[in-house]
C-alpha atoms as a PDB file:
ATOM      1  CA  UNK A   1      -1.198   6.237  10.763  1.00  0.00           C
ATOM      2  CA  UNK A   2      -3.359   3.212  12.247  1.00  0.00           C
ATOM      3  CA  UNK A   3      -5.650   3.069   9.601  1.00  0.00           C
ATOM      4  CA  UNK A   4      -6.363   0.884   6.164  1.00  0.00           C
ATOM      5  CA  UNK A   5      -6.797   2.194   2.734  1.00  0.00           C
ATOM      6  CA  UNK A   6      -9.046   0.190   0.719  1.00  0.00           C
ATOM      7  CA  UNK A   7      -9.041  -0.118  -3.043  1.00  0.00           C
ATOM      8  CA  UNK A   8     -12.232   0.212  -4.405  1.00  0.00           C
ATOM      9  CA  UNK A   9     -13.889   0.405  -8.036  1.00  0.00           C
ATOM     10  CA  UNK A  10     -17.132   2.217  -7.824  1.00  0.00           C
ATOM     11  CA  UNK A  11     -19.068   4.232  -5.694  1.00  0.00           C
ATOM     12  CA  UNK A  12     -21.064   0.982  -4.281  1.00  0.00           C
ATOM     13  CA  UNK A  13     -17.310  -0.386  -2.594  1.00  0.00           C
ATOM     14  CA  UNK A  14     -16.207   3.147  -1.740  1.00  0.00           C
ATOM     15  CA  UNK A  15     -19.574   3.567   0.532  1.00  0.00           C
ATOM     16  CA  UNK A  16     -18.921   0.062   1.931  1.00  0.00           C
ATOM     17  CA  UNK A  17     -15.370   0.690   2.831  1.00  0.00           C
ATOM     18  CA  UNK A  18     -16.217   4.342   4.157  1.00  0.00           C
ATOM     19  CA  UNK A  19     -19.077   3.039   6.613  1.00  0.00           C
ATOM     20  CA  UNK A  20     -16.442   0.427   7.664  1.00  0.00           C
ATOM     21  CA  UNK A  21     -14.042   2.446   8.551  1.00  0.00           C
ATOM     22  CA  UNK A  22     -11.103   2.622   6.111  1.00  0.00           C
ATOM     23  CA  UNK A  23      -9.372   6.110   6.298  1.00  0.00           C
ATOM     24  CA  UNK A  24      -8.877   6.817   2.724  1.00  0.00           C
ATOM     25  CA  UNK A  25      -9.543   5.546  -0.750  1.00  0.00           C
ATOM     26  CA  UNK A  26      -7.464   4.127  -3.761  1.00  0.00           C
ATOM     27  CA  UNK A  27      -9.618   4.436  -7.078  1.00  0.00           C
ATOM     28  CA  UNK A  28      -8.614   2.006  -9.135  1.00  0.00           C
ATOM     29  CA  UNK A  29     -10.424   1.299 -12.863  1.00  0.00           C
ATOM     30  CA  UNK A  30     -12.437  -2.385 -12.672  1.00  0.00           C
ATOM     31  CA  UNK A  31     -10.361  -5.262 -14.239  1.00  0.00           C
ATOM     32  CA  UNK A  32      -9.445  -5.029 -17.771  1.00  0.00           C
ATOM     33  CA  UNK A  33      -7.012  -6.415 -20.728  1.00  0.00           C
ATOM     34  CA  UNK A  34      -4.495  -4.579 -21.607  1.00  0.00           C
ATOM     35  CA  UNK A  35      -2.448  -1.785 -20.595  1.00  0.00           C
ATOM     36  CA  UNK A  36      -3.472  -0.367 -17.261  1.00  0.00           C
ATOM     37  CA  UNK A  37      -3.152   3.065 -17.193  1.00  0.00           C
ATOM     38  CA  UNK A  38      -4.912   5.952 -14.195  1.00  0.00           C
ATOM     39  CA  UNK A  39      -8.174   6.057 -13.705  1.00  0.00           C
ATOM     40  CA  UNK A  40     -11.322   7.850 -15.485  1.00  0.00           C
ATOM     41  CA  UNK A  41     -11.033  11.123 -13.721  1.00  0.00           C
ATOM     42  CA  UNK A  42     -15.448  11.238 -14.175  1.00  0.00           C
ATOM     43  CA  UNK A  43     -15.233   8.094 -11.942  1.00  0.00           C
ATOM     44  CA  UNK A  44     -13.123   9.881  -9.761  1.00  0.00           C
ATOM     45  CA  UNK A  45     -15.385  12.687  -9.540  1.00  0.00           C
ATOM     46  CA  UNK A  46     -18.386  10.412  -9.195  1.00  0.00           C
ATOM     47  CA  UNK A  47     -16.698   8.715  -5.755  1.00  0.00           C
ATOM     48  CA  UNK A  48     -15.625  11.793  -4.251  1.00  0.00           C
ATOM     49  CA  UNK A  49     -19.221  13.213  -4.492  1.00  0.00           C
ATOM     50  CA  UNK A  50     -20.401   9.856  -2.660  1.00  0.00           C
ATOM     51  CA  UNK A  51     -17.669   9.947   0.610  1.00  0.00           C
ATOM     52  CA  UNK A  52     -16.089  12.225   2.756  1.00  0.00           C
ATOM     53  CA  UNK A  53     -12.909  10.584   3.388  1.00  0.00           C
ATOM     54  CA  UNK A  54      -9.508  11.453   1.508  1.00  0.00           C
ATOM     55  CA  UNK A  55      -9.161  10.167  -2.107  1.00  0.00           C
ATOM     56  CA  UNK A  56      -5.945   8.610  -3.325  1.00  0.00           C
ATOM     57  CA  UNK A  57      -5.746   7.539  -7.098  1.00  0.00           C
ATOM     58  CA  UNK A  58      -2.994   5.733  -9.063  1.00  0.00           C
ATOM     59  CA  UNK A  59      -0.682   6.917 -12.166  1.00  0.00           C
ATOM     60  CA  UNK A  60       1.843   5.173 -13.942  1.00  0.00           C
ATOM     61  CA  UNK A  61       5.360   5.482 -12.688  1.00  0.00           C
ATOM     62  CA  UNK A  62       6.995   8.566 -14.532  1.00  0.00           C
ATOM     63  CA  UNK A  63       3.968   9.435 -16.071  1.00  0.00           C
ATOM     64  CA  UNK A  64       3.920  12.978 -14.901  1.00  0.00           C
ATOM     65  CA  UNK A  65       1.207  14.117 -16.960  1.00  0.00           C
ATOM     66  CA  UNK A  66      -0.997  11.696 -15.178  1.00  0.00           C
ATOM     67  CA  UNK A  67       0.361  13.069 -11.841  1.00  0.00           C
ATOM     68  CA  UNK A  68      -0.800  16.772 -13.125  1.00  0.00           C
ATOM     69  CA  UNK A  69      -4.452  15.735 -14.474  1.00  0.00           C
ATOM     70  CA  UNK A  70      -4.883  13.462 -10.893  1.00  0.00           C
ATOM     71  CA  UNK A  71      -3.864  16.789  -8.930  1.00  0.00           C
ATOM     72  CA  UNK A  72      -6.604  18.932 -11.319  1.00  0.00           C
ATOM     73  CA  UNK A  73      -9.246  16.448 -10.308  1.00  0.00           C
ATOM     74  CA  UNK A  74      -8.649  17.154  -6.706  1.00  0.00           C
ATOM     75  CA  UNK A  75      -7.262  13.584  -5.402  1.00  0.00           C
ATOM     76  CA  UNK A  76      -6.043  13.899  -1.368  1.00  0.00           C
ATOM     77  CA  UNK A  77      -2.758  11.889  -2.982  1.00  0.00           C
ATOM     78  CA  UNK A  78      -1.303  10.275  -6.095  1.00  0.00           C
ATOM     79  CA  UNK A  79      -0.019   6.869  -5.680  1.00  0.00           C
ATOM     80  CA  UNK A  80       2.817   6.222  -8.330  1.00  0.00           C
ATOM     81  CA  UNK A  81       2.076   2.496  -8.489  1.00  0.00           C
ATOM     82  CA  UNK A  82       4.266  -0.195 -10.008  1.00  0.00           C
ATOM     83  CA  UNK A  83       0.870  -2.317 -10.376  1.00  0.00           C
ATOM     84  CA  UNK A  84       0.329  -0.352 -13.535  1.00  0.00           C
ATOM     85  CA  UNK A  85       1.791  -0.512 -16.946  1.00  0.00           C
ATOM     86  CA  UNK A  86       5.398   1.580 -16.126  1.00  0.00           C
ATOM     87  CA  UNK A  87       5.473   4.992 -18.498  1.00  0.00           C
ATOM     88  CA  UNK A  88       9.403   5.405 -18.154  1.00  0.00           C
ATOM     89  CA  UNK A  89      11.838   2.666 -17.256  1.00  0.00           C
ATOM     90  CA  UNK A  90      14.425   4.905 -15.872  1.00  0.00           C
ATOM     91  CA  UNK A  91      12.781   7.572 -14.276  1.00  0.00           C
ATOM     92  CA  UNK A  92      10.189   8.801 -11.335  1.00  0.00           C
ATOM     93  CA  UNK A  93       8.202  11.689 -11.409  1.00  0.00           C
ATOM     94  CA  UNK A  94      10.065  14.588  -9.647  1.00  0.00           C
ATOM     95  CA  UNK A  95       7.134  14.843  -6.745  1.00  0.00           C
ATOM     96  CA  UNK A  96       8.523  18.261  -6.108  1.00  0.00           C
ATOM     97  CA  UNK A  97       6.668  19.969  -8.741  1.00  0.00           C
ATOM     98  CA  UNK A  98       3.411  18.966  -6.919  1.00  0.00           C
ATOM     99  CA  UNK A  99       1.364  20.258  -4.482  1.00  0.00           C
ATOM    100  CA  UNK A 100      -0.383  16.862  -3.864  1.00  0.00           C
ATOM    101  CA  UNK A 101       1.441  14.716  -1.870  1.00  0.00           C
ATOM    102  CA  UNK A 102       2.436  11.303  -3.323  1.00  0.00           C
ATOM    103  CA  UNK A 103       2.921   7.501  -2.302  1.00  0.00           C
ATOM    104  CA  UNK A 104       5.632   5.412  -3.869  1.00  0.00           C
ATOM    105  CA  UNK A 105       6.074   1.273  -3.697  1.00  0.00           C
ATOM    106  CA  UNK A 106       9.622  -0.248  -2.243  1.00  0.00           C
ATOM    107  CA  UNK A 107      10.979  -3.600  -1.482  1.00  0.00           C
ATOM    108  CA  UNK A 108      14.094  -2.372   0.610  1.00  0.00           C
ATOM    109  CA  UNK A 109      15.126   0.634   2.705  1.00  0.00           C
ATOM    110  CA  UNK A 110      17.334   1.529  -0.412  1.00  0.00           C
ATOM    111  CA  UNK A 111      14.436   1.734  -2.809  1.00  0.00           C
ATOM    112  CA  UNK A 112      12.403   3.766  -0.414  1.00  0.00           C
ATOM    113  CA  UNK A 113      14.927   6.114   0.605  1.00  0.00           C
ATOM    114  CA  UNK A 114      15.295   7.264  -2.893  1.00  0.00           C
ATOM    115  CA  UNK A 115      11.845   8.040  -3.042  1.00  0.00           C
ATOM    116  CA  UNK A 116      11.654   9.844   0.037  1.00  0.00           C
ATOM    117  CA  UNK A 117      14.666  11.922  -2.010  1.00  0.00           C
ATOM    118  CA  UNK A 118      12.537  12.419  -5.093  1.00  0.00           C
ATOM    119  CA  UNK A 119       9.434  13.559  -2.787  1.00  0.00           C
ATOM    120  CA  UNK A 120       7.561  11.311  -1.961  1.00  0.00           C
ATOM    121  CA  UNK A 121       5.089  11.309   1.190  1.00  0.00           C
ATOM    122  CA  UNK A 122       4.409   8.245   2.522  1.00  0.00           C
ATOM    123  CA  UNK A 123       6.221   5.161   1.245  1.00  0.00           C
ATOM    124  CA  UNK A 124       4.267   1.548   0.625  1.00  0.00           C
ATOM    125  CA  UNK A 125       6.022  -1.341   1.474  1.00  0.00           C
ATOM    126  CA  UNK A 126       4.716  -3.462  -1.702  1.00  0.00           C
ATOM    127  CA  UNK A 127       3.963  -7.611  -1.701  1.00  0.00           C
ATOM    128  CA  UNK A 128       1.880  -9.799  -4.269  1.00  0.00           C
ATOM    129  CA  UNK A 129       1.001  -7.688  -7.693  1.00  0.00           C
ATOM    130  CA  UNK A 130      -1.796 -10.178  -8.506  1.00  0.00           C
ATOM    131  CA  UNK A 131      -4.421 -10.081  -6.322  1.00  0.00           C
ATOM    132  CA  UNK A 132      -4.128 -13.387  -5.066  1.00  0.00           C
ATOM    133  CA  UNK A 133      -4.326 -13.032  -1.423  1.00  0.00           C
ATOM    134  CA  UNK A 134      -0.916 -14.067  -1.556  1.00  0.00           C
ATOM    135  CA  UNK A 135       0.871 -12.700   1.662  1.00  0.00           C
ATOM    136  CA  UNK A 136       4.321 -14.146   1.303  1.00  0.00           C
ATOM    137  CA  UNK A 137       6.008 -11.636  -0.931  1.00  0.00           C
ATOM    138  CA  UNK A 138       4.476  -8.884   1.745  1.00  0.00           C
ATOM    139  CA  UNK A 139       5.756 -10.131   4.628  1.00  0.00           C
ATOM    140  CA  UNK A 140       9.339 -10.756   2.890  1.00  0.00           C
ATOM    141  CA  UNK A 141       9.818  -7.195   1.598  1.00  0.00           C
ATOM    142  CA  UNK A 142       8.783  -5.840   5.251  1.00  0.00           C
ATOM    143  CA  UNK A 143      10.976  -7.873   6.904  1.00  0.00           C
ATOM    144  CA  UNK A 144      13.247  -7.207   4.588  1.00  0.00           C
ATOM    145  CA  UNK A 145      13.134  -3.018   5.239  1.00  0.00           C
ATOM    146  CA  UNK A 146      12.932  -3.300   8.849  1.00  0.00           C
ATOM    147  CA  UNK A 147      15.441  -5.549   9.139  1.00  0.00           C
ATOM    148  CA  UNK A 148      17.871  -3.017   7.502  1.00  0.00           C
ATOM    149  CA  UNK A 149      16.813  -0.334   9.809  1.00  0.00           C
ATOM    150  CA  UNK A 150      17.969  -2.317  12.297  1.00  0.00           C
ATOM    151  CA  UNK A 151      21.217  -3.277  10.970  1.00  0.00           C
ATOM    152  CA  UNK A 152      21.376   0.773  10.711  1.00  0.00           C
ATOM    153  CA  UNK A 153      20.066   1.586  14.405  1.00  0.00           C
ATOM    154  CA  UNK A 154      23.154  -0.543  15.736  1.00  0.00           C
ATOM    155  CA  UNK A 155      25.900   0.976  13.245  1.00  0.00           C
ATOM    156  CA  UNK A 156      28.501   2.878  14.396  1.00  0.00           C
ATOM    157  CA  UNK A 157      28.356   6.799  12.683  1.00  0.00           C
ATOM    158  CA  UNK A 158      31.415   6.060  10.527  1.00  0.00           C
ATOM    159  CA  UNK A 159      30.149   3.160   9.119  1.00  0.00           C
ATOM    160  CA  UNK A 160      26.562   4.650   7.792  1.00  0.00           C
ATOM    161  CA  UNK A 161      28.668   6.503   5.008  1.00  0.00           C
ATOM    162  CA  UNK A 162      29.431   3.569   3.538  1.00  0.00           C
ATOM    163  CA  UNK A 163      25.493   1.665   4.155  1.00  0.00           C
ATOM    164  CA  UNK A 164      24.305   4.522   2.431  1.00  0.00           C
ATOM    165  CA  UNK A 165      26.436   4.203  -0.737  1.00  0.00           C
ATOM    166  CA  UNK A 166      26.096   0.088  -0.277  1.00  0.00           C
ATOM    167  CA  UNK A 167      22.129   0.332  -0.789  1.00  0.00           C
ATOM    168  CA  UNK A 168      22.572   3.088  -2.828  1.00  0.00           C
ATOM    169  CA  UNK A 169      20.252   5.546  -0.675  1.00  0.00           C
ATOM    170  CA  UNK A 170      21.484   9.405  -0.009  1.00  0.00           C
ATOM    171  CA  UNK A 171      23.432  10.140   3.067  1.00  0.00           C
ATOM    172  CA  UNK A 172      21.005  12.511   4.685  1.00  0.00           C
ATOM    173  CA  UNK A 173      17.838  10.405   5.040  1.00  0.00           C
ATOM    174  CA  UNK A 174      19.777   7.462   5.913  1.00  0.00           C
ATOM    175  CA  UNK A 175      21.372   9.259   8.985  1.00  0.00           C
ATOM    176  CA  UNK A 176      17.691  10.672   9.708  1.00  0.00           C
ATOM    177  CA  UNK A 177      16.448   7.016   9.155  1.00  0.00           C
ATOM    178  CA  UNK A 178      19.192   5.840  11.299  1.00  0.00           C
ATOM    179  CA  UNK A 179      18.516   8.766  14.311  1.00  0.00           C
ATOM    180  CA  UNK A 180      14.714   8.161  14.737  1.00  0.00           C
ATOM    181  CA  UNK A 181      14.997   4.568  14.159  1.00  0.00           C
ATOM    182  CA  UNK A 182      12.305   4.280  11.708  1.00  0.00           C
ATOM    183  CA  UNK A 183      11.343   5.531   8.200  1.00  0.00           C
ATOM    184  CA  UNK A 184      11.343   9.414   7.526  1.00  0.00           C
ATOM    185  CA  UNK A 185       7.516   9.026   6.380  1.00  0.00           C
ATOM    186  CA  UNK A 186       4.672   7.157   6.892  1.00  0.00           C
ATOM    187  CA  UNK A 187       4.583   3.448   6.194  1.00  0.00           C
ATOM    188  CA  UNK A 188       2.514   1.164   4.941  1.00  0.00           C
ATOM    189  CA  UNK A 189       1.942  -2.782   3.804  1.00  0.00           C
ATOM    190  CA  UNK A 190       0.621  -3.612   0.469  1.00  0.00           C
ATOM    191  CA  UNK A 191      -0.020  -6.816  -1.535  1.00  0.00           C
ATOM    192  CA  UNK A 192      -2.062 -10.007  -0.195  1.00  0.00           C
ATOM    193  CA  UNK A 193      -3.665  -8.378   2.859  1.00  0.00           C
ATOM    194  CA  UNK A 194      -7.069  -9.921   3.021  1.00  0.00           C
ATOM    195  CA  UNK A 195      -7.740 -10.996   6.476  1.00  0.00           C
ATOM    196  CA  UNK A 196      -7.589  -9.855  10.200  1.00  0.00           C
ATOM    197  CA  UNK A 197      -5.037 -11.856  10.666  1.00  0.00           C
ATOM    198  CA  UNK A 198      -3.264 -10.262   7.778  1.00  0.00           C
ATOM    199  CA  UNK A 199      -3.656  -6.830   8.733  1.00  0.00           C
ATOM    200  CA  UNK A 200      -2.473  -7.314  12.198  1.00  0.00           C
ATOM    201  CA  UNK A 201       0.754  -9.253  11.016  1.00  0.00           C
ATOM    202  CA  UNK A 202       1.915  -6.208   9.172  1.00  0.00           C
ATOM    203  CA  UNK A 203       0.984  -3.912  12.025  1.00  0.00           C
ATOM    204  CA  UNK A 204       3.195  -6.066  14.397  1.00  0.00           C
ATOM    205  CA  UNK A 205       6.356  -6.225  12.296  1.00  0.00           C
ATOM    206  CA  UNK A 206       6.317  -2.590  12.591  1.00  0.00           C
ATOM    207  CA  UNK A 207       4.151  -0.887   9.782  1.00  0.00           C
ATOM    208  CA  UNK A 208       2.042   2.320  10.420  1.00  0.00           C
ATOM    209  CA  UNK A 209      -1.106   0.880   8.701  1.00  0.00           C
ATOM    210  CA  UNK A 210      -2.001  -1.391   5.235  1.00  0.00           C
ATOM    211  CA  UNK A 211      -3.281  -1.240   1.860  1.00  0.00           C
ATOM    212  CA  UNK A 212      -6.667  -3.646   1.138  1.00  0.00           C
ATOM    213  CA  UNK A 213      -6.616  -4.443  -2.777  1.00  0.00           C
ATOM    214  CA  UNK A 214     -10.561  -4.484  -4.109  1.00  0.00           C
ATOM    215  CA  UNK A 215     -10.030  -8.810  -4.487  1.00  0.00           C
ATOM    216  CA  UNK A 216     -11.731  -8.038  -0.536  1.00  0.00           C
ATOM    217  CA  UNK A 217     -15.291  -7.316  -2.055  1.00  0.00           C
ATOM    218  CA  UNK A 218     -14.767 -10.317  -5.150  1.00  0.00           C
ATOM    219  CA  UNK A 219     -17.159 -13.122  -4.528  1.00  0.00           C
ATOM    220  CA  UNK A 220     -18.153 -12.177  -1.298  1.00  0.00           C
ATOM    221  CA  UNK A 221     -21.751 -12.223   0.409  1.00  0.00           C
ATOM    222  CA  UNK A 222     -20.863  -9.740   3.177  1.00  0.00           C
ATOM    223  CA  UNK A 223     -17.851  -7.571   2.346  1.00  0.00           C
ATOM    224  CA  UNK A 224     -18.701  -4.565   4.925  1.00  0.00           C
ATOM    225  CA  UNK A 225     -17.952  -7.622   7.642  1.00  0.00           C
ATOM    226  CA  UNK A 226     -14.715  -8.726   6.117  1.00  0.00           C
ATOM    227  CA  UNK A 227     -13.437  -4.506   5.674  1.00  0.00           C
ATOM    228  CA  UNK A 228     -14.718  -3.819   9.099  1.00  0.00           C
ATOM    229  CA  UNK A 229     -12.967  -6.926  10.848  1.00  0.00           C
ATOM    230  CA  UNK A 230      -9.666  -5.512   8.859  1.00  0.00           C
ATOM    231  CA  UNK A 231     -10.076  -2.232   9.959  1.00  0.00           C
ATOM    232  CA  UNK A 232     -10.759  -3.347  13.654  1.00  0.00           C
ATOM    233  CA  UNK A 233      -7.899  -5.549  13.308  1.00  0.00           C
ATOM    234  CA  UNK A 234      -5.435  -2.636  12.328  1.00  0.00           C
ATOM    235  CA  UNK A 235      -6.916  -0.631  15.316  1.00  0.00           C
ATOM    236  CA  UNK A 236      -6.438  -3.216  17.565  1.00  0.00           C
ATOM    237  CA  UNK A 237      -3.556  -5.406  16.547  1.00  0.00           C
ATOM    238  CA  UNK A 238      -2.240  -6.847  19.739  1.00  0.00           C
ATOM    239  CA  UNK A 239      -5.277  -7.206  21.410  1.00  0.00           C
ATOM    240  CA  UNK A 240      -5.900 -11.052  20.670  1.00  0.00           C
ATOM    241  CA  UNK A 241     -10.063 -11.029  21.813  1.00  0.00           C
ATOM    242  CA  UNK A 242     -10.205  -8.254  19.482  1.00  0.00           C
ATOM    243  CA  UNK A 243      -9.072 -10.311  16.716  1.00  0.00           C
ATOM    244  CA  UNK A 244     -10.309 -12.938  17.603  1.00  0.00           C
ATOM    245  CA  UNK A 245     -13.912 -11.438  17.547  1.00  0.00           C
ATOM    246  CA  UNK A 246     -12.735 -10.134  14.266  1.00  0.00           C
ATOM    247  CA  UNK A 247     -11.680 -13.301  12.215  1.00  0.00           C
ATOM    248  CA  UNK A 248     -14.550 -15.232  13.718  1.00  0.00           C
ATOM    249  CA  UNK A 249     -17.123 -16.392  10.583  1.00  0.00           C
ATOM    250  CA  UNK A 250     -14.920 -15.105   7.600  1.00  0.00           C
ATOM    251  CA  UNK A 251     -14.083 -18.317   5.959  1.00  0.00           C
ATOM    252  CA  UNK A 252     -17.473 -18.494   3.784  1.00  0.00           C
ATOM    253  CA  UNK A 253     -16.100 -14.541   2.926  1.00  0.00           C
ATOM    254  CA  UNK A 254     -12.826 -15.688   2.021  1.00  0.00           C
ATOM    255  CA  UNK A 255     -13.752 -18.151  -0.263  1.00  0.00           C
ATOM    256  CA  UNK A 256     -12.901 -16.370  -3.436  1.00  0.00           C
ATOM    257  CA  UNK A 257      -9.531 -15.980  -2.504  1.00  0.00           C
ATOM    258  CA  UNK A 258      -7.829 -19.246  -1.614  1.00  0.00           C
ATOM    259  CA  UNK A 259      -5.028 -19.515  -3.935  1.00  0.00           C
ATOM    260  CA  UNK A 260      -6.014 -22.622  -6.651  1.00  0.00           C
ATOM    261  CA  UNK A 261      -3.702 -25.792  -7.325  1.00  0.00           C
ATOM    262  CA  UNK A 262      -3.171 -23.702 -10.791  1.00  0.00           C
ATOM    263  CA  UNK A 263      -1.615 -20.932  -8.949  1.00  0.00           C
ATOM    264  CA  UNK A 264       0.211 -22.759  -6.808  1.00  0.00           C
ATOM    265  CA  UNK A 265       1.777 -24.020 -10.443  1.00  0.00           C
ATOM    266  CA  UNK A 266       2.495 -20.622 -11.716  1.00  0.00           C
ATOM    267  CA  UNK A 267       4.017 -20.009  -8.095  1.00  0.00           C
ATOM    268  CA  UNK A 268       6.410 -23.384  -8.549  1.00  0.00           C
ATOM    269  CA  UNK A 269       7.574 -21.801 -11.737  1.00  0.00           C
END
């Protein structure tokens, strides 16, 4: 909790991110066409022999098999990541069957409910797919999931049997949602988080720390000073001098990631 998980695509990012601060890592495989599918476990190997910190690496939703060669390899968690290619349409992997602990994506308390159910660890709260720096979709989905915890907080007992069959979540968790007034497991922001600014946002609507996607070290001079001013951000989010300090000289860093009049098309559409 507190802390931000970078993305990162090589050992060169994963030593950046590390020295900066970030409390775990999500190896992801560099840009490609195509199906994206987990990983090379030899580049996993290759960053976990360069950092110290916990090692978190992606596999296709319902592609258990994946799950099972990631937990061989020795990742610190599996992240079963809708950003991939999707291996079954109907189904998760049963995350009780593992020993490694797993993240899932969600864009409402429903959604991540029902992963809590099918074992998951620590739920993502997940924005903007395409590594835009887009925040929008982010801050909608948290929003959205807080929101409905507190819609739940103020319910009356007899009327959280019929919330839980409305957003079709089981019973249990959504009365142990509903009694500690937050979610069961950890939770975290994902999806257009690029700045300070960013960071902090999803900190103060309520989120126990963020995901950075890799588009952070794309076309940048100084990318240690742009991870560290996130990580300092998610530290300190409502101490304005902190971020302050912290957002002070990015724009030249940022410059990679201002979303083109050609997005902004394929957004209108």
């Amino acid at each position: 909790r507190g802390g931000a998980i970078l993305e990162v695509s090589n050992t060169n990012q994963a030593k950046i991110a590390e020295e900066a601060g970030a409390c775990c890592l999500v190896i992801t495989e560099p840009n490609h066409q195509g199906i994206s599918r987990m990983p090379d476990p030899a580049l996993i190997k290759q960053i976990k022999r360069a950092v110290s910190i916990p090692i978190m690496s992606r596999s296709r939703i319902g592609h258990f098999v994946e799950a099972q060669i990631l937990e061989r390899v020795g990742v610190d968690y599996i992240d079963e990541n809708e950003v991939l290619a999707i291996a079954d349409e109907f189904n998760f992997i049963n995350k009780h069957n593992f020993r490694c602990p797993f993240v899932c994506g969600c864009r409402n308390l429903g959604e991540a409910l029902r992963r809590v159910r099918e074992g998951a660890a620590m739920i993502r709260t997940q924005g903007d797919l395409s590594g835009t720096g887009n925040i929008v979709e982010t801050v909608k989905n948290v929003r959205s999931v807080m929101g409905e915890i507190r819609i739940l907080n103020n319910m009356d007992e007899d009327e959280v049997f019929a919330f839980s069959k409305k957003i079709a979540a089981p019973y249990d968790l959504v009365a142990q949602t509903k009694q500690m007034g937050r979610l069961p497991v950890v939770h975290f922001a994902a999806g257009g988080i690029v700045t300070p600014a960013d960071a902090a946002l999803m900190m103060q609507l309520g989120c126990d720390g963020v995901f950075v996607g890799s588009e952070v070290f794309d076309n940048c001079s100084d990318p240690y000073k742009r991870v560290r001013g996130i990580v300092e951000a998610v530290r300190h989010y409502n101490d304005p001098h902190v971020l302050v300090e912290n957002s002070c000289g990015l724009e030249g860093e940022m410059a990679g990631l201002n979303v083109t009049e050609e997005r902004m098309e394929q957004f209108g559409e």
